[in-house]
N, C-alpha and C. Protein backbone atom coordinates (compact mmCIF):
# COMPACT_ATOMS: atom_id res chain seq x y z
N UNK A 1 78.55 99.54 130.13
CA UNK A 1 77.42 100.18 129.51
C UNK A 1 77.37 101.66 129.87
N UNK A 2 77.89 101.96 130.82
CA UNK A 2 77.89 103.24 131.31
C UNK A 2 78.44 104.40 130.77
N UNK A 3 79.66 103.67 130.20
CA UNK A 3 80.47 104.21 129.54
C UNK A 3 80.47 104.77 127.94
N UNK A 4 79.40 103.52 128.01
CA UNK A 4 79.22 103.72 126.32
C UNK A 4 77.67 104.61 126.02
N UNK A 5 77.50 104.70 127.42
CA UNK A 5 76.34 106.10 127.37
C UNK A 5 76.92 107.30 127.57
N UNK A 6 77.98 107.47 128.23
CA UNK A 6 78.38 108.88 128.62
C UNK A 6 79.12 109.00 126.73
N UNK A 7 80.09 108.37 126.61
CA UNK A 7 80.42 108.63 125.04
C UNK A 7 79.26 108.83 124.44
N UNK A 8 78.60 108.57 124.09
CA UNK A 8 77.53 108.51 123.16
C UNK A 8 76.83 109.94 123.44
N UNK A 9 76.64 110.61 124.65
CA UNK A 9 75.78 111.40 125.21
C UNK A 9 76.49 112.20 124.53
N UNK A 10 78.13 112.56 124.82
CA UNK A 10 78.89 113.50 124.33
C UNK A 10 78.95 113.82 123.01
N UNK A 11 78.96 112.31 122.56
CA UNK A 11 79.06 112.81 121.22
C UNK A 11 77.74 113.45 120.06
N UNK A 12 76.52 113.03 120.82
CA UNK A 12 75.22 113.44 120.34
C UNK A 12 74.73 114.95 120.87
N UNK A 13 75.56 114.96 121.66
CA UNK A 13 75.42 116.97 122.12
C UNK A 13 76.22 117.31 121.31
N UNK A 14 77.43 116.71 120.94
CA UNK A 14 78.98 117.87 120.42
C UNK A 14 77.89 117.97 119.28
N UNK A 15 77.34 116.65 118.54
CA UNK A 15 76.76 116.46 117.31
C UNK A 15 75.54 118.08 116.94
N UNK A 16 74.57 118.06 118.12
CA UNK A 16 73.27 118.76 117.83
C UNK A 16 74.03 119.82 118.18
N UNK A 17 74.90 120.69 118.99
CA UNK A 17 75.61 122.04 118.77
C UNK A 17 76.63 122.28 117.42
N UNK A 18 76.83 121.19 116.63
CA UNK A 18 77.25 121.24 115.21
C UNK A 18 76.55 121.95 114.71
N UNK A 19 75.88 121.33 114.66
CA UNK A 19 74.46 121.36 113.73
C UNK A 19 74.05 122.99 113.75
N UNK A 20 73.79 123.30 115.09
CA UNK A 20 73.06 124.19 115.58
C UNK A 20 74.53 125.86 114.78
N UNK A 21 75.62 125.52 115.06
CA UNK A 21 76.74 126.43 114.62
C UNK A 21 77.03 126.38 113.14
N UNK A 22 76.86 125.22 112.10
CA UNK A 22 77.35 125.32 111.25
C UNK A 22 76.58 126.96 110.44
N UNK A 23 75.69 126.24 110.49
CA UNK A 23 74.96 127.85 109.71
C UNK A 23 75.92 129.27 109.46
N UNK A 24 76.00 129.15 110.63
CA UNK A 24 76.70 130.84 111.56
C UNK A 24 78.35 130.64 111.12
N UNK A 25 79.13 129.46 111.72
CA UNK A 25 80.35 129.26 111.32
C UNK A 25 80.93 127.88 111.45
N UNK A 26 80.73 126.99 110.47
CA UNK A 26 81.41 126.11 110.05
C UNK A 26 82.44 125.63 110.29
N UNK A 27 83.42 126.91 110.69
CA UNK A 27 84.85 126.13 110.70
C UNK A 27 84.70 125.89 112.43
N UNK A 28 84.00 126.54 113.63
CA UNK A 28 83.85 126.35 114.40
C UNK A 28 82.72 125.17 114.96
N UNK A 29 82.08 124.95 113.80
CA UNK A 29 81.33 123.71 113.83
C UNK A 29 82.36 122.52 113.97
N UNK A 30 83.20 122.18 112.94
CA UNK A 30 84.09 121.16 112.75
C UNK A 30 84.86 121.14 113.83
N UNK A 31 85.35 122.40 114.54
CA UNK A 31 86.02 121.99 115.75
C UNK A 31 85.41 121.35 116.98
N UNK A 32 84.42 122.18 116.81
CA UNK A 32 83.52 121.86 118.06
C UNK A 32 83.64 119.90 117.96
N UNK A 33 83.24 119.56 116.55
CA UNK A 33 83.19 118.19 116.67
C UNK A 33 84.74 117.20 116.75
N UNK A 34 85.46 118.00 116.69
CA UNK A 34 86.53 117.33 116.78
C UNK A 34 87.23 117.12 118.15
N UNK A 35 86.73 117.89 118.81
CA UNK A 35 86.83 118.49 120.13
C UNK A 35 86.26 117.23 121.13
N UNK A 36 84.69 117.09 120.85
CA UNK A 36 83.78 116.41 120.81
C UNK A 36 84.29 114.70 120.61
N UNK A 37 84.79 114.16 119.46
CA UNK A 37 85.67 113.15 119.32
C UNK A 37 86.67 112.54 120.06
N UNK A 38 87.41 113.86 120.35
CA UNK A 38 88.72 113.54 121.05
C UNK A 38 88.07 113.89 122.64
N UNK A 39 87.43 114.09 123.17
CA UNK A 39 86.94 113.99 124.79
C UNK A 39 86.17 112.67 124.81
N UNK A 40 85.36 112.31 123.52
CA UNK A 40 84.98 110.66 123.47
C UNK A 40 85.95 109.76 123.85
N UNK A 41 87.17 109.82 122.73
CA UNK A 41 88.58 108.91 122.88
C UNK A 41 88.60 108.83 123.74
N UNK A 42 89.05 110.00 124.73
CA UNK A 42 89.73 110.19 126.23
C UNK A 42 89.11 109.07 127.31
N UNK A 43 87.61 109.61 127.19
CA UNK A 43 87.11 108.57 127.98
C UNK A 43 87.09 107.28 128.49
N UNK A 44 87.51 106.80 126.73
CA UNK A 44 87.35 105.88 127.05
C UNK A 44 89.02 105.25 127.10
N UNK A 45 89.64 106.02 127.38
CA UNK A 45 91.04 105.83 127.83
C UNK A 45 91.77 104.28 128.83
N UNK A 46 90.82 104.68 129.98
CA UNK A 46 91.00 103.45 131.07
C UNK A 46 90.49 102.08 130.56
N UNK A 47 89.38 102.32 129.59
CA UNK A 47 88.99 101.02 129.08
C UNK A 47 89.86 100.27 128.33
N UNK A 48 90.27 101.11 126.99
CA UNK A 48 91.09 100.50 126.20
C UNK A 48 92.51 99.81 127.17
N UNK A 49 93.00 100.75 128.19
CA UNK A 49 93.74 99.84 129.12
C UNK A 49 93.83 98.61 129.59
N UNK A 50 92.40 98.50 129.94
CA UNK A 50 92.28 97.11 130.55
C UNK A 50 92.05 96.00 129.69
N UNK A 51 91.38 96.53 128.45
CA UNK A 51 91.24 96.13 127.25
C UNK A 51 92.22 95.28 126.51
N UNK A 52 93.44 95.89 126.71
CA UNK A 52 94.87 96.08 126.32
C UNK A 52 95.71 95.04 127.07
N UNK A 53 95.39 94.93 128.65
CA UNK A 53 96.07 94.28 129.07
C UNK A 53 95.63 92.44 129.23
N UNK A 54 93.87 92.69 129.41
CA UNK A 54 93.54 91.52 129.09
C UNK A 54 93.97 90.51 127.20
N UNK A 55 93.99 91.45 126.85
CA UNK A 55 94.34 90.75 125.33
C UNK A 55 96.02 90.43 125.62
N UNK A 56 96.72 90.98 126.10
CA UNK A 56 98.53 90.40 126.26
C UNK A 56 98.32 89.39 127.23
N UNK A 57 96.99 89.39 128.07
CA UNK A 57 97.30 87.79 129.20
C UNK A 57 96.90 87.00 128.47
N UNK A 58 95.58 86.96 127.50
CA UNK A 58 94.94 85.94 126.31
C UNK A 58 95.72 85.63 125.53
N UNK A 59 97.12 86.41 125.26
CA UNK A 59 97.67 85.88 123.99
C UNK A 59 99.11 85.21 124.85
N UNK A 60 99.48 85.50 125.90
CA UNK A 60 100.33 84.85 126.92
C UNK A 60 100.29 83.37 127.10
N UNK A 61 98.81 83.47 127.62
CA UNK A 61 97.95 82.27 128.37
C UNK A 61 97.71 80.86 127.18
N UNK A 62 97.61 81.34 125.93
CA UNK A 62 97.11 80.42 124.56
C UNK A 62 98.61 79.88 124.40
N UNK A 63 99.68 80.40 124.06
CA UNK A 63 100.92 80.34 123.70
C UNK A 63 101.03 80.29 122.53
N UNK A 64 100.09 81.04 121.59
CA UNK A 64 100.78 81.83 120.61
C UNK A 64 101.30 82.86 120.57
N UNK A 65 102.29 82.86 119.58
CA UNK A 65 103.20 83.89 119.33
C UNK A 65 102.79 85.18 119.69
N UNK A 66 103.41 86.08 120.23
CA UNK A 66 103.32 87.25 120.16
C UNK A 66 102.94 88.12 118.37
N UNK A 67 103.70 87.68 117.95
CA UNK A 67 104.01 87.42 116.54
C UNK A 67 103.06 87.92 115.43
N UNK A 68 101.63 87.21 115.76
CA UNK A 68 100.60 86.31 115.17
C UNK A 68 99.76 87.53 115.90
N UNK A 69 99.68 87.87 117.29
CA UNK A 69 98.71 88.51 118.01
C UNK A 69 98.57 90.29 117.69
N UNK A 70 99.89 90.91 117.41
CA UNK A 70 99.99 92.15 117.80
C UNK A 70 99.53 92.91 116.20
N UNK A 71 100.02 92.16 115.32
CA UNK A 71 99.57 92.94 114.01
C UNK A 71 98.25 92.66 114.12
N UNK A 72 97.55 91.57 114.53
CA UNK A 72 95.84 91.75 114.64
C UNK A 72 95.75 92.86 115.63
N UNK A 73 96.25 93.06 116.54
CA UNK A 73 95.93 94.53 116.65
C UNK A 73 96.20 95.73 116.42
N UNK A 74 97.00 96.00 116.03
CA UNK A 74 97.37 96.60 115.05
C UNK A 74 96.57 97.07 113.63
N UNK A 75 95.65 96.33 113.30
CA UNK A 75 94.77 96.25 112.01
C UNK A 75 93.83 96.66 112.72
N UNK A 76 93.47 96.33 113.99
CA UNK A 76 91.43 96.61 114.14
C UNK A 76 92.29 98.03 114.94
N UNK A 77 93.42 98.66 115.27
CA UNK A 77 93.59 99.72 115.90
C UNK A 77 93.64 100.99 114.10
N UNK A 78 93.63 100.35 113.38
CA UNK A 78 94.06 101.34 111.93
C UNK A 78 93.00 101.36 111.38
N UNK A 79 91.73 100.40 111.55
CA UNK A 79 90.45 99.85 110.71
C UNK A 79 89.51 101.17 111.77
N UNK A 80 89.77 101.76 113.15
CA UNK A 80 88.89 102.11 113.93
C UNK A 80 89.57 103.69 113.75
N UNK A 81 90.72 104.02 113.50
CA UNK A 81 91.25 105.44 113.29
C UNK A 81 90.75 105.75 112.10
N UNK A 82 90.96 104.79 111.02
CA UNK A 82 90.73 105.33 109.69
C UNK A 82 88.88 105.71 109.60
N UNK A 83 88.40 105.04 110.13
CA UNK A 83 86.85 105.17 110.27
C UNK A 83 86.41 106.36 111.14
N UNK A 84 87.20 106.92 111.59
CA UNK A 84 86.93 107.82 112.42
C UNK A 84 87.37 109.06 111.63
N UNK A 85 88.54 109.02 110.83
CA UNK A 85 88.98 109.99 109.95
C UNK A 85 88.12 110.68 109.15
N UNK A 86 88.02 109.28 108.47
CA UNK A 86 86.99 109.51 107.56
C UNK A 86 85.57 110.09 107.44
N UNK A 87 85.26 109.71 108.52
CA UNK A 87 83.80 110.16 108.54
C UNK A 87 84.09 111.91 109.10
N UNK A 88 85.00 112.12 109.82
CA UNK A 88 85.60 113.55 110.11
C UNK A 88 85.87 114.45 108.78
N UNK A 89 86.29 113.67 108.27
CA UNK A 89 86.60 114.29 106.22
C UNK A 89 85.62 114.58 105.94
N UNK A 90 84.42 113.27 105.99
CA UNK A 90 82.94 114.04 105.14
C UNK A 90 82.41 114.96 105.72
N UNK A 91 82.40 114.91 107.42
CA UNK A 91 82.03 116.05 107.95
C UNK A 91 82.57 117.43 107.52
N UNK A 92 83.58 117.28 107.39
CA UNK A 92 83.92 118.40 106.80
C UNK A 92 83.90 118.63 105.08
N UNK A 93 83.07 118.08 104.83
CA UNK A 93 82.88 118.22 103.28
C UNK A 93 83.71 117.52 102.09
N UNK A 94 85.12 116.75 102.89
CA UNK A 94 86.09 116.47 102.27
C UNK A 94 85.79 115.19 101.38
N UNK A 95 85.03 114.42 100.78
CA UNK A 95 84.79 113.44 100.62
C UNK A 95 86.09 112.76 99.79
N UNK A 96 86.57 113.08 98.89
CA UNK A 96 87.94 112.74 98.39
C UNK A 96 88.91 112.32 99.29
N UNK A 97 89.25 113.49 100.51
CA UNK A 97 90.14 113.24 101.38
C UNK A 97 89.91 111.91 102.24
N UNK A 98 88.35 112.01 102.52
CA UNK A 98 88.01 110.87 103.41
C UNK A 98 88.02 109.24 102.35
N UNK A 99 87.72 109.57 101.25
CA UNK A 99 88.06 107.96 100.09
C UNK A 99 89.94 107.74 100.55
N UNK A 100 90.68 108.73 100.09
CA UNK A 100 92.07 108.99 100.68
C UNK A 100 92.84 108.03 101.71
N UNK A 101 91.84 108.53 102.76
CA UNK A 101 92.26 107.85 104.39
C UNK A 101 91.79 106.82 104.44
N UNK A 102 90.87 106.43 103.89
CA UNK A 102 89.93 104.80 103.94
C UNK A 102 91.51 104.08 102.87
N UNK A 103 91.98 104.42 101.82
CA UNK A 103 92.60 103.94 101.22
C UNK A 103 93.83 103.64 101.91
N UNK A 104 94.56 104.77 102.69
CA UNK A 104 95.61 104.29 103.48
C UNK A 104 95.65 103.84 103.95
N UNK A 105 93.98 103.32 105.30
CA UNK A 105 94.23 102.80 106.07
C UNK A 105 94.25 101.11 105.71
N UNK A 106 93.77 100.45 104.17
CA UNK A 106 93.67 99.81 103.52
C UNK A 106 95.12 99.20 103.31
N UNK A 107 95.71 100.11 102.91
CA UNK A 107 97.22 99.58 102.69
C UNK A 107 97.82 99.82 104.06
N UNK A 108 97.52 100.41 105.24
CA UNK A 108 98.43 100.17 106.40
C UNK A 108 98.00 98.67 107.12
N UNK A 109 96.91 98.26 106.92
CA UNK A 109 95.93 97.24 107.62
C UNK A 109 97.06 95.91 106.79
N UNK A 110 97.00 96.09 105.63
CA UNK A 110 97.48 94.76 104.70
C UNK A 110 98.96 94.99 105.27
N UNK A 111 99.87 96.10 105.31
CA UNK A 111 100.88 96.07 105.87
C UNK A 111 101.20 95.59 106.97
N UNK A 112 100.55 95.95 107.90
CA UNK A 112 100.84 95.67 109.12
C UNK A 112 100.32 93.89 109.27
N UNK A 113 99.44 93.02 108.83
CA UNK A 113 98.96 92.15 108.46
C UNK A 113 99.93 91.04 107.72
N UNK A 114 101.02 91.67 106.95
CA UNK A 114 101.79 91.30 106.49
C UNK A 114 102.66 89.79 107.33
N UNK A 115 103.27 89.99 108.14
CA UNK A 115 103.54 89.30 108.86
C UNK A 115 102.52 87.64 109.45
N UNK A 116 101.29 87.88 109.42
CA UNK A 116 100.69 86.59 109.89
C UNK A 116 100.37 85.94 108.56
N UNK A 117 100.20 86.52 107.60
CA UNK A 117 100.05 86.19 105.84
C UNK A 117 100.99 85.48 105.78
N UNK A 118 102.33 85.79 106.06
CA UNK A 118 103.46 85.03 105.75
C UNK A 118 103.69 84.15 106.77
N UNK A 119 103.16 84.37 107.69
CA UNK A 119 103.01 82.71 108.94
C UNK A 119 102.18 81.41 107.85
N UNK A 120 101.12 82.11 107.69
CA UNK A 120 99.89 81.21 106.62
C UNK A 120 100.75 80.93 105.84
N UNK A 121 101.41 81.66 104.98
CA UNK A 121 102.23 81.15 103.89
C UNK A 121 103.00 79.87 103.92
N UNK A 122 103.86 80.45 105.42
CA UNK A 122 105.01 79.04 105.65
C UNK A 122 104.33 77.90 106.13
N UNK A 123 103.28 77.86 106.47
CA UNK A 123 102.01 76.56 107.27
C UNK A 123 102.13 75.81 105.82
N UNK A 124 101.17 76.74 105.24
CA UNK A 124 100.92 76.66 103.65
C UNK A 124 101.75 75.40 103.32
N UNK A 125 102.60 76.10 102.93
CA UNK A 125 104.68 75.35 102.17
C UNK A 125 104.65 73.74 102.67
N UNK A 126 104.95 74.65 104.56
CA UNK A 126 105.06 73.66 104.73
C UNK A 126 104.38 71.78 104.51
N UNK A 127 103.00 72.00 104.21
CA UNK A 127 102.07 71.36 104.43
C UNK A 127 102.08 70.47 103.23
N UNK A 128 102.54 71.11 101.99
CA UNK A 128 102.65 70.99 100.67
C UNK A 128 103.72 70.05 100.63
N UNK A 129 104.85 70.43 100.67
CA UNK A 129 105.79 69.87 100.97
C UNK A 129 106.92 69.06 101.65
């Protein structure tokens, strides 16, 4: 919880000195918040670690496939960049660009996804037949 106050704190100051700069200069607004973003990420750096390592003992420990486990993460790691993009696009006025990145990350998610679809598939087959 602590953690997710200090992010939050950061990012609601980077937010109200946006605010407070765009007027004056804009393009130093957008940095400021990007700035702002990426010292959020950072933070939470050690978490996603442990994060990271507890999910490879959960998927160890079950004895499913590696297989099956990593493109699911893989998808909620492309579903949480692209959302972050995006909303960085509108901030910056881009709204096209940000429909754009929601779209890629759409087709990287199904890509990367690809692989347990075709697990389902062969269950599927098999089951049928």
């Amino acid at each position: 919880m602590e953690l997710a106050a200090r992010v939050t704190a950061l990012c609601v100051v980077g937010a109200i000195l946006a605010l407070v700069l765009k007027k004056a200069s804009p393009e130093q607004a957008l940095l400021l918040v990007l700035c702002a973003a990426a010292a959020g990420l950072a933070l939470l750096g050690d978490g996603l670690g442990e994060l990271t390592d507890f999910l490879r003992e959960l998927g160890e420990r079950s004895g499913v496939s590696a297989e099956l486990f990593i493109p699911l993460y893989k998808t909620v790691g492309i579903g949480l960049v692209v959302k972050v993009g995006g909303d960085l696009c509108r901030d910056a006025g881009g709204s096209a660009l940000a429909s754009v990145v929601e779209t890629a990350g759409a087709v990287c998610a199904l890509l990367t996804a690809m692989p347990m679809l075709r697990a389902v598939l062969e269950m599927l087959m098999e089951l049928m037949g």
